[in-house]
PDB file of N, CA and C in Angstrom:
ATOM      1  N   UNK A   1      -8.686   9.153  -2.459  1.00  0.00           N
ATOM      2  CA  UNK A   1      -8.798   8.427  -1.210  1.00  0.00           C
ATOM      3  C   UNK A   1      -7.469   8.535  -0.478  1.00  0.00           C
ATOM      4  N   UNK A   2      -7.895   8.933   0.571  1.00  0.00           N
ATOM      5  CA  UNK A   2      -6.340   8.837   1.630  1.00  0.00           C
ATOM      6  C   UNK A   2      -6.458   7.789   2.540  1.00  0.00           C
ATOM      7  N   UNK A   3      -5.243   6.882   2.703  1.00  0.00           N
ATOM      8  CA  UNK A   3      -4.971   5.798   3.348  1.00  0.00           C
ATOM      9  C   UNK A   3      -4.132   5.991   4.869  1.00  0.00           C
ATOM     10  N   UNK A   4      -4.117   5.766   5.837  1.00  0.00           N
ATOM     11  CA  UNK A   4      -3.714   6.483   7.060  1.00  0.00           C
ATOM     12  C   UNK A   4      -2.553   5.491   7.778  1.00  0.00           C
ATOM     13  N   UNK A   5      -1.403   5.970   7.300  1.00  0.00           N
ATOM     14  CA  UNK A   5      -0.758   4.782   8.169  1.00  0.00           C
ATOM     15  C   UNK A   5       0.327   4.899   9.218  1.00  0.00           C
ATOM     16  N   UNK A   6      -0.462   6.159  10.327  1.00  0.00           N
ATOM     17  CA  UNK A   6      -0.261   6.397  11.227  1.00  0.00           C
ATOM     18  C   UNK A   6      -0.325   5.230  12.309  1.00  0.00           C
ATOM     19  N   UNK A   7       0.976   4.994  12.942  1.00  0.00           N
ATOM     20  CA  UNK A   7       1.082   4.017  13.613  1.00  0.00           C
ATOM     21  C   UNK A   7       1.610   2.156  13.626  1.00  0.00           C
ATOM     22  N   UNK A   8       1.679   2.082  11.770  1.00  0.00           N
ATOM     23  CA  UNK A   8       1.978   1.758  11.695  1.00  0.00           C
ATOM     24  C   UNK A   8       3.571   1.654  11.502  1.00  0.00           C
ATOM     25  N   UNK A   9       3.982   0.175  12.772  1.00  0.00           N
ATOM     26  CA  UNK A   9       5.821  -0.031  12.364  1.00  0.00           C
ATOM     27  C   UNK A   9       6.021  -0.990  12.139  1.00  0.00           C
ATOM     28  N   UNK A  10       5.206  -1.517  11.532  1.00  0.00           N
ATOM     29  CA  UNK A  10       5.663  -3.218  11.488  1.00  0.00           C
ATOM     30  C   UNK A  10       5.180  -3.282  10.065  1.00  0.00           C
ATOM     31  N   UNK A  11       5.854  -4.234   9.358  1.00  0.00           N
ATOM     32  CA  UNK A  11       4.990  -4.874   8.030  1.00  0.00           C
ATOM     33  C   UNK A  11       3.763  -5.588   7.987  1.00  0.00           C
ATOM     34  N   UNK A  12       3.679  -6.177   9.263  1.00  0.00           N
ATOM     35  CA  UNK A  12       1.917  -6.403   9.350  1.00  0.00           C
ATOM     36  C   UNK A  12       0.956  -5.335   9.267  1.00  0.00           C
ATOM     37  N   UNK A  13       1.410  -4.131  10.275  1.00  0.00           N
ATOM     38  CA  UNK A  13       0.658  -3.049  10.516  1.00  0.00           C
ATOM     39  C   UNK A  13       0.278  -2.531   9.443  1.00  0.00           C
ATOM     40  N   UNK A  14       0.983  -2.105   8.583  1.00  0.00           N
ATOM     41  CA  UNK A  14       0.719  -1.852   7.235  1.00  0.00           C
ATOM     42  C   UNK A  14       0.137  -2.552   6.709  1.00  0.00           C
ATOM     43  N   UNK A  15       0.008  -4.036   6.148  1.00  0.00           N
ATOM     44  CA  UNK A  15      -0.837  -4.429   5.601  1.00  0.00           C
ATOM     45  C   UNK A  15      -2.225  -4.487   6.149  1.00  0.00           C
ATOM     46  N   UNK A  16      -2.292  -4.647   7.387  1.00  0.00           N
ATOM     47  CA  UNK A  16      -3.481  -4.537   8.274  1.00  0.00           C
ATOM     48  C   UNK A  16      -4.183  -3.162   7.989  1.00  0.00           C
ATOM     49  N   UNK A  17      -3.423  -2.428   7.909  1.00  0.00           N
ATOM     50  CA  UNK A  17      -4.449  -0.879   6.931  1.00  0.00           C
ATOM     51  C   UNK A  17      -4.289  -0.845   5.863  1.00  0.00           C
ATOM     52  N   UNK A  18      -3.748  -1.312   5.236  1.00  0.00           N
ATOM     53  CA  UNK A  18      -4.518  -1.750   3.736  1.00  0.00           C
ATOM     54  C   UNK A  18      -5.872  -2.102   3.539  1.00  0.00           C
ATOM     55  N   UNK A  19      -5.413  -3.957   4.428  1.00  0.00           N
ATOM     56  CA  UNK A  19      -6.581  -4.334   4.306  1.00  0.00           C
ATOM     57  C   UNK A  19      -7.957  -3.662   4.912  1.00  0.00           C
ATOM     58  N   UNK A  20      -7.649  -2.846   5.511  1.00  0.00           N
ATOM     59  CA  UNK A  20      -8.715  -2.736   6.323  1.00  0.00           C
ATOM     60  C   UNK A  20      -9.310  -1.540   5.356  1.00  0.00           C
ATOM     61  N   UNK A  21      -8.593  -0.307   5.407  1.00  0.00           N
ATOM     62  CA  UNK A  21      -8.627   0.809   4.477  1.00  0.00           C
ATOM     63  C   UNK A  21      -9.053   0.755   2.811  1.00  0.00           C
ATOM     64  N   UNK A  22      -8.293   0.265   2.464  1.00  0.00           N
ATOM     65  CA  UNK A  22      -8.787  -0.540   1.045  1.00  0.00           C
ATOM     66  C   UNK A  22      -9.952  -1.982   0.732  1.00  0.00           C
ATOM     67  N   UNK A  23     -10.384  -2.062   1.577  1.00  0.00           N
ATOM     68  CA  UNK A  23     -11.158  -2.972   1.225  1.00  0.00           C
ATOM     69  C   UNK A  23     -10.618  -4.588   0.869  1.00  0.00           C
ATOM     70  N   UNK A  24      -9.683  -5.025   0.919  1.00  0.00           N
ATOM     71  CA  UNK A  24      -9.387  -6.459   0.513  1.00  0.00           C
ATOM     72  C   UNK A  24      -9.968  -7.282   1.110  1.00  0.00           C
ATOM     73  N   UNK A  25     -10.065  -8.747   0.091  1.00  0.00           N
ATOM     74  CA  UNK A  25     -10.930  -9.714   1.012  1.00  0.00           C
ATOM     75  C   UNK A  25     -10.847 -10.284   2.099  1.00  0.00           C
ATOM     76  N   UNK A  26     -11.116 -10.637   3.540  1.00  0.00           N
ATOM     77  CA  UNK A  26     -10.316 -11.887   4.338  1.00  0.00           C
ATOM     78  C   UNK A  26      -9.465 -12.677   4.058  1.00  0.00           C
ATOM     79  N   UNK A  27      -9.155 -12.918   3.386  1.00  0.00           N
ATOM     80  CA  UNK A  27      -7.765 -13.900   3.196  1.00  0.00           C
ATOM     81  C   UNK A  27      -7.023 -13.340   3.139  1.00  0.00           C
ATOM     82  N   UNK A  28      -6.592 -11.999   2.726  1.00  0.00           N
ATOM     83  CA  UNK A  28      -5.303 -11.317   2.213  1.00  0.00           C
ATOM     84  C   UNK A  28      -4.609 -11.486   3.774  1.00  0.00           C
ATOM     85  N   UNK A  29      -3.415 -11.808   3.312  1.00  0.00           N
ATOM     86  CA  UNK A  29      -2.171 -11.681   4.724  1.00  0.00           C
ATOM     87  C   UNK A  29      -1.252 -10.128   4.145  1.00  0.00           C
ATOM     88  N   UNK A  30      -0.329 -10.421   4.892  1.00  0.00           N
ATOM     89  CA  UNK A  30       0.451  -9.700   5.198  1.00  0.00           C
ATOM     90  C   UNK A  30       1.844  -9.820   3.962  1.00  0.00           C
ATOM     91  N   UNK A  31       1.548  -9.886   2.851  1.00  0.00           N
ATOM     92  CA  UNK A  31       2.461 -10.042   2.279  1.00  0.00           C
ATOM     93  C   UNK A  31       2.545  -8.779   0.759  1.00  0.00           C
ATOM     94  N   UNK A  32       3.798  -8.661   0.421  1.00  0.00           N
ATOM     95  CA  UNK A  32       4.062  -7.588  -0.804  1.00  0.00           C
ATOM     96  C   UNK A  32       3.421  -8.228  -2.317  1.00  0.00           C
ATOM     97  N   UNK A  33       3.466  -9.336  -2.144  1.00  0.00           N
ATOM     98  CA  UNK A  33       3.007 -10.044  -3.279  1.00  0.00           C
ATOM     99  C   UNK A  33       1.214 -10.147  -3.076  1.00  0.00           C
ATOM    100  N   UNK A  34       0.750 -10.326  -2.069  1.00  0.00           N
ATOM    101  CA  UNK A  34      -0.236 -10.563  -1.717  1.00  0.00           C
ATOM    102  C   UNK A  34      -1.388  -8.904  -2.488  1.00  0.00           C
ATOM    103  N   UNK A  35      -0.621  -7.709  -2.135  1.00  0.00           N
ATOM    104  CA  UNK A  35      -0.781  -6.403  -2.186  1.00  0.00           C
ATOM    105  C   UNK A  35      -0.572  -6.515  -3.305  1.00  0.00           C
ATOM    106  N   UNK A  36       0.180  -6.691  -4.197  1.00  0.00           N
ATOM    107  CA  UNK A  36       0.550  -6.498  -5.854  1.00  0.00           C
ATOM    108  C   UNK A  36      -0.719  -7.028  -6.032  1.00  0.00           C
ATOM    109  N   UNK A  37      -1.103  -8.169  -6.286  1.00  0.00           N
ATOM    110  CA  UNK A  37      -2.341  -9.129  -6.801  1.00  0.00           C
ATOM    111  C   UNK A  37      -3.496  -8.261  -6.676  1.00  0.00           C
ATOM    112  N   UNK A  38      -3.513  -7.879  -5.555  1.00  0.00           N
ATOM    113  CA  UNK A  38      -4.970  -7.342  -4.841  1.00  0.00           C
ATOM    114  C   UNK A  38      -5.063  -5.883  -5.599  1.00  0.00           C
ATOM    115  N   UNK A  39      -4.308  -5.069  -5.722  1.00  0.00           N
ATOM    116  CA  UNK A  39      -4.146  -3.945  -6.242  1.00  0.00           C
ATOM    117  C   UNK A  39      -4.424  -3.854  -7.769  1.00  0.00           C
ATOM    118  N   UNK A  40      -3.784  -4.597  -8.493  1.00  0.00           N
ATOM    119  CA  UNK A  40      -4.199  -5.373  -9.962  1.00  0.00           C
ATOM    120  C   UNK A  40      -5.532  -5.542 -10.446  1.00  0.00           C
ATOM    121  N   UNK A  41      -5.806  -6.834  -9.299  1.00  0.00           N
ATOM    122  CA  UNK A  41      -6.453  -7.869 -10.075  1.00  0.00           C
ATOM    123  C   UNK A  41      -7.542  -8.297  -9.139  1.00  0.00           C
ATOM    124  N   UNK A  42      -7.773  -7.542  -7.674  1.00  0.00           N
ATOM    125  CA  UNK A  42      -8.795  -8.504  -6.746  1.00  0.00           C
ATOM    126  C   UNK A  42     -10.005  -7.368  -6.386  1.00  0.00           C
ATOM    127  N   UNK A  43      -9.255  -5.983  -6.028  1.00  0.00           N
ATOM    128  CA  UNK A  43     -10.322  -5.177  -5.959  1.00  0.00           C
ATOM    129  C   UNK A  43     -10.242  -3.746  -7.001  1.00  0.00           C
ATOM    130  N   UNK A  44     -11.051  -2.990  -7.087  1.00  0.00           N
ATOM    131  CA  UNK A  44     -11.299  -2.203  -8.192  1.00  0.00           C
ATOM    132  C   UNK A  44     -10.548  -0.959  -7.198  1.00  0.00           C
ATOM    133  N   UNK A  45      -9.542  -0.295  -7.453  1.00  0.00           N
ATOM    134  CA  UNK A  45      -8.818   0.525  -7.047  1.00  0.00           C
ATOM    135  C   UNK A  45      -8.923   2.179  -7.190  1.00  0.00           C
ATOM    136  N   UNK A  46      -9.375   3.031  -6.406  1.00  0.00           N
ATOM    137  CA  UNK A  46      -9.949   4.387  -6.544  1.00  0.00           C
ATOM    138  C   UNK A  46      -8.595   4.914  -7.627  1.00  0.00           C
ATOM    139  N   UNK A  47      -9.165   5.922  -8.159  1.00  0.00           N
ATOM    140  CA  UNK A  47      -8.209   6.573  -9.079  1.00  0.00           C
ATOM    141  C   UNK A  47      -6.793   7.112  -8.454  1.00  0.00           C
ATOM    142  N   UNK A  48      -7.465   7.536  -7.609  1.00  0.00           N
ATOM    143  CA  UNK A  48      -5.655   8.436  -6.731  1.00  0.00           C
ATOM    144  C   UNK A  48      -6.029   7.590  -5.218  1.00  0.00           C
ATOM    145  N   UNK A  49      -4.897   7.182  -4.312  1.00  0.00           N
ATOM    146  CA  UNK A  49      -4.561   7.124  -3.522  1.00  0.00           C
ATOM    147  C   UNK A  49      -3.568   7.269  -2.751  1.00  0.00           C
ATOM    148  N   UNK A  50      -3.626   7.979  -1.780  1.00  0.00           N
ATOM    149  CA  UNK A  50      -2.413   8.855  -1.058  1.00  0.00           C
ATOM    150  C   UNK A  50      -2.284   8.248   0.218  1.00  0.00           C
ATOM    151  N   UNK A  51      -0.853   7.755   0.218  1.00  0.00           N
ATOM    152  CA  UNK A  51      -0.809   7.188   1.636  1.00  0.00           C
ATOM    153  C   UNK A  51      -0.073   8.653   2.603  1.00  0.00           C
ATOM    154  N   UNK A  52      -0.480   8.443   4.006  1.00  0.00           N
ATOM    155  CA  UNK A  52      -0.208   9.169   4.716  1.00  0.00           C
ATOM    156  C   UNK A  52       0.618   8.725   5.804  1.00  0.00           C
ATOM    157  N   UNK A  53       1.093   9.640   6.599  1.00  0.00           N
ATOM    158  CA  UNK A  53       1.753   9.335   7.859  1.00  0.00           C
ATOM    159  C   UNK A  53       2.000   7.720   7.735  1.00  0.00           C
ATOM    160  N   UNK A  54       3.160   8.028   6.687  1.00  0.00           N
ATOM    161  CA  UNK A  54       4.149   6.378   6.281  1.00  0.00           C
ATOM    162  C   UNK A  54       5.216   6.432   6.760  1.00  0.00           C
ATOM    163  N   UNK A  55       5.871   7.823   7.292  1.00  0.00           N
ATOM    164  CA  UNK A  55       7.522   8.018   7.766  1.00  0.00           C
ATOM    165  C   UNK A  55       7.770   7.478   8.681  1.00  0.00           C
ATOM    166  N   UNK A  56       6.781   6.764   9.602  1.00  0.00           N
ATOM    167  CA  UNK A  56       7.529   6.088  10.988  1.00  0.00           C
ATOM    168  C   UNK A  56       7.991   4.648  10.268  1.00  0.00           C
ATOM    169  N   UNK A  57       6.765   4.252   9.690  1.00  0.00           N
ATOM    170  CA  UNK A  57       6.820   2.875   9.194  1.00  0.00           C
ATOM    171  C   UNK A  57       8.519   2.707   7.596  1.00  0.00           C
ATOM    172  N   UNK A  58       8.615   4.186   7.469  1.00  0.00           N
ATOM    173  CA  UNK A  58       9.827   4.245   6.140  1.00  0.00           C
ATOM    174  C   UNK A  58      11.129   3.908   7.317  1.00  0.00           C
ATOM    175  N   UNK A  59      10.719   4.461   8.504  1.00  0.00           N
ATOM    176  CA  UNK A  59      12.175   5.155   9.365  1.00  0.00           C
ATOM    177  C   UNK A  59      11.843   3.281  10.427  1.00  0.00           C
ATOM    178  N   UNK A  60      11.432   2.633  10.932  1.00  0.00           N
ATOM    179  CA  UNK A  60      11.170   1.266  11.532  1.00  0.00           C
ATOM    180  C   UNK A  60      11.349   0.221  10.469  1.00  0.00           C
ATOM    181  N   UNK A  61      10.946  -0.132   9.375  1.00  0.00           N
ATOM    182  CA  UNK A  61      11.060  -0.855   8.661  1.00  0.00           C
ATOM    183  C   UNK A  61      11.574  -0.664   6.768  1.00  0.00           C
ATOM    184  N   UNK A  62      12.946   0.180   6.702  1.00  0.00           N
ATOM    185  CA  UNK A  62      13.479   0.542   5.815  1.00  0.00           C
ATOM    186  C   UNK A  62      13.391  -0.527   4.640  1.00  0.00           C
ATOM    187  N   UNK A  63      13.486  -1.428   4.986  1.00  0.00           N
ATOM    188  CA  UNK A  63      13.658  -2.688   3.499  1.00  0.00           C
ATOM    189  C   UNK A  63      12.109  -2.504   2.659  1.00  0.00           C
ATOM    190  N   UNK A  64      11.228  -2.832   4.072  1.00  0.00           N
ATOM    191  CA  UNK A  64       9.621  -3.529   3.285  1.00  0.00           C
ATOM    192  C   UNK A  64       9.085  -1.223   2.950  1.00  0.00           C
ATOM    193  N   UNK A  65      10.460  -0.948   3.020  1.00  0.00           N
ATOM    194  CA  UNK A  65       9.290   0.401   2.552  1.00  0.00           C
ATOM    195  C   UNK A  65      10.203   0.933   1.298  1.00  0.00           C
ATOM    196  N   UNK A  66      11.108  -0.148   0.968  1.00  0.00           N
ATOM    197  CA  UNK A  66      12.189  -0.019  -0.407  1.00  0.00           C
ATOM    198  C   UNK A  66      10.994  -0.850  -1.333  1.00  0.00           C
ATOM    199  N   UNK A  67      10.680  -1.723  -0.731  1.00  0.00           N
ATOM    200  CA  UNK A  67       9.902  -2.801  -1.408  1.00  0.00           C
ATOM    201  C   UNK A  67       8.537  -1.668  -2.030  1.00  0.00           C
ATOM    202  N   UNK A  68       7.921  -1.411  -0.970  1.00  0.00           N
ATOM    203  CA  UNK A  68       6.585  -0.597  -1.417  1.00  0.00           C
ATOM    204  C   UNK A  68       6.694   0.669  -2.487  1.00  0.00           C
ATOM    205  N   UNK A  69       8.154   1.175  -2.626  1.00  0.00           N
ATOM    206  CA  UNK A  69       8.207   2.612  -3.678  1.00  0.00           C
ATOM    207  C   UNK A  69       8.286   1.961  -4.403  1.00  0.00           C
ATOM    208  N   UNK A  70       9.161   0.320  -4.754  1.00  0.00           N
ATOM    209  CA  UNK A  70       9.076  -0.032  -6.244  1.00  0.00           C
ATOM    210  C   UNK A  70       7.921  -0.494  -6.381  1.00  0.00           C
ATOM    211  N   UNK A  71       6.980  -0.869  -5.495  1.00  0.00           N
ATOM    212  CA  UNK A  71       5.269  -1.528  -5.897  1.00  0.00           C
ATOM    213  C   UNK A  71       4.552  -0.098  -6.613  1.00  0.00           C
ATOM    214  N   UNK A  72       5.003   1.141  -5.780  1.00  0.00           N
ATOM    215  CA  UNK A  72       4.226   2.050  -6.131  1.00  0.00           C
ATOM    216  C   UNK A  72       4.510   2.541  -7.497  1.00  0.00           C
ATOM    217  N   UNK A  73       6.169   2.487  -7.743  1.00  0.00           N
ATOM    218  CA  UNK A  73       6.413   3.197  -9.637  1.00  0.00           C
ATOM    219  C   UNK A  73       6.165   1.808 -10.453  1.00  0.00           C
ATOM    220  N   UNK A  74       5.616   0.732 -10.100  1.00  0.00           N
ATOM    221  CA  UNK A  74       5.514  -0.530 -11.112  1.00  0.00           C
ATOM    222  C   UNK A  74       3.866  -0.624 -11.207  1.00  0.00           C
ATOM    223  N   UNK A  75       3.286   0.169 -10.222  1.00  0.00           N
ATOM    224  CA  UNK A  75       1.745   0.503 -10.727  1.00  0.00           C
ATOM    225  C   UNK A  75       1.651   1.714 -11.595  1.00  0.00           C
ATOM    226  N   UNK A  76       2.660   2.542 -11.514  1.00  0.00           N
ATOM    227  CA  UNK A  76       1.881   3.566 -12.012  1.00  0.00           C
ATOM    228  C   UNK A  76       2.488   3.115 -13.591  1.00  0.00           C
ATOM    229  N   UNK A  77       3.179   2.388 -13.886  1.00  0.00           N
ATOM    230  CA  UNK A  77       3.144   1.407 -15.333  1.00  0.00           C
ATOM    231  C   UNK A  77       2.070   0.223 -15.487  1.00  0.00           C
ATOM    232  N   UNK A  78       2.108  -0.183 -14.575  1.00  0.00           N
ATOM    233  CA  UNK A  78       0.597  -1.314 -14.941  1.00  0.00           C
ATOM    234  C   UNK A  78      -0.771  -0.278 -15.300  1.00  0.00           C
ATOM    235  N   UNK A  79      -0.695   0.776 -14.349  1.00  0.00           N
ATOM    236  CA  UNK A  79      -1.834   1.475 -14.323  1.00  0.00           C
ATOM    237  C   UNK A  79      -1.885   2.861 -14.586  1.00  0.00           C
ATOM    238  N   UNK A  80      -1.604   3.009 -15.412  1.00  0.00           N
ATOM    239  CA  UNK A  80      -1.093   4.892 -15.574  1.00  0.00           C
ATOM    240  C   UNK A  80      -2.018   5.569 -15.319  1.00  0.00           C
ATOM    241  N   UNK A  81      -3.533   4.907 -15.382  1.00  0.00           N
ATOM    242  CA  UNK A  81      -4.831   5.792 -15.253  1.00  0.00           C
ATOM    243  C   UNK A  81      -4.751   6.053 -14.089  1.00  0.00           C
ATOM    244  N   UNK A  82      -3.947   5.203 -13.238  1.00  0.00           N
ATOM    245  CA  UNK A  82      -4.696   5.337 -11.805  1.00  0.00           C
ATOM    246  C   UNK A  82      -3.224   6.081 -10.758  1.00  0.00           C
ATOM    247  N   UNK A  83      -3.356   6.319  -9.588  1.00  0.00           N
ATOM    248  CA  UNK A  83      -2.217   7.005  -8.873  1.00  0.00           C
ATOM    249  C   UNK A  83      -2.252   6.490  -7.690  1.00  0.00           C
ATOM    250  N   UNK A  84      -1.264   6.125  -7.285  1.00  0.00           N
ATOM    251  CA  UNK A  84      -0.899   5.326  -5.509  1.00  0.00           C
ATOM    252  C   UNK A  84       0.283   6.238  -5.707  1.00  0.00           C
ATOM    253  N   UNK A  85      -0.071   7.514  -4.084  1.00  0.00           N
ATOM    254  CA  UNK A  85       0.997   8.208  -3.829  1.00  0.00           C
ATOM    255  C   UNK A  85       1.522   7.972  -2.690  1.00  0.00           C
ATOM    256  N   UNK A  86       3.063   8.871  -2.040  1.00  0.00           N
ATOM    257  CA  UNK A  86       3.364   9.039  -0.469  1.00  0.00           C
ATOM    258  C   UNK A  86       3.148  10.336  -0.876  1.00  0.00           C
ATOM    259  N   UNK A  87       2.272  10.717   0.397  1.00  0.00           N
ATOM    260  CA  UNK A  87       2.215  12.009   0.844  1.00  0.00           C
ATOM    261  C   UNK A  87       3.436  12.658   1.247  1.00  0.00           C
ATOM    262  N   UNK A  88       3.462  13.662   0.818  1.00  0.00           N
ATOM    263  CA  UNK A  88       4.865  14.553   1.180  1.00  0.00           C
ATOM    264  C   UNK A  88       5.113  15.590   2.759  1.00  0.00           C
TER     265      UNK A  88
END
């Protein structure tokens, strides 16, 4: 599954295609913790997922996209079966 996050520059924006892209329930906000949980433990997560067109949102919001590479190498230890990539 490829995730599209073209356009997004904000840390909402991003979560807003998450949620939207991934399926999470209505309640999910906009938060890194919120995404850990959900990724885990709320919805059943395709085997590989590749995020895309993330470099505006790496190059606009540098911290919350420090935050997301360590979400991404701390899944692929929770979840080794499964793969959350950045597209190259």
């Amino acid at each position: 599954m490829t995730v599209d996050l073209a356009g997004a520059t904000s840390k909402v924006a991003v979560h807003k295609a998450f949620k939207q892209q991934l399926g999470f329930p209505e309640w999910y906000g906009p938060s890194w913790d919120a995404f850990w949980d959900a990724i885990l433990a709320v919805i059943e997560m395709p085997q590989e997922v590749t995020l895309v067109n993330w470099q505006e949102f790496a190059q606009e919001c540098p911290k919350d996209m420090q935050i997301l590479r360590t979400i991404i190498s701390d899944y692929q230890v929770e979840k080794p079966t499964k793969r959350l990539l950045l597209a190259l």
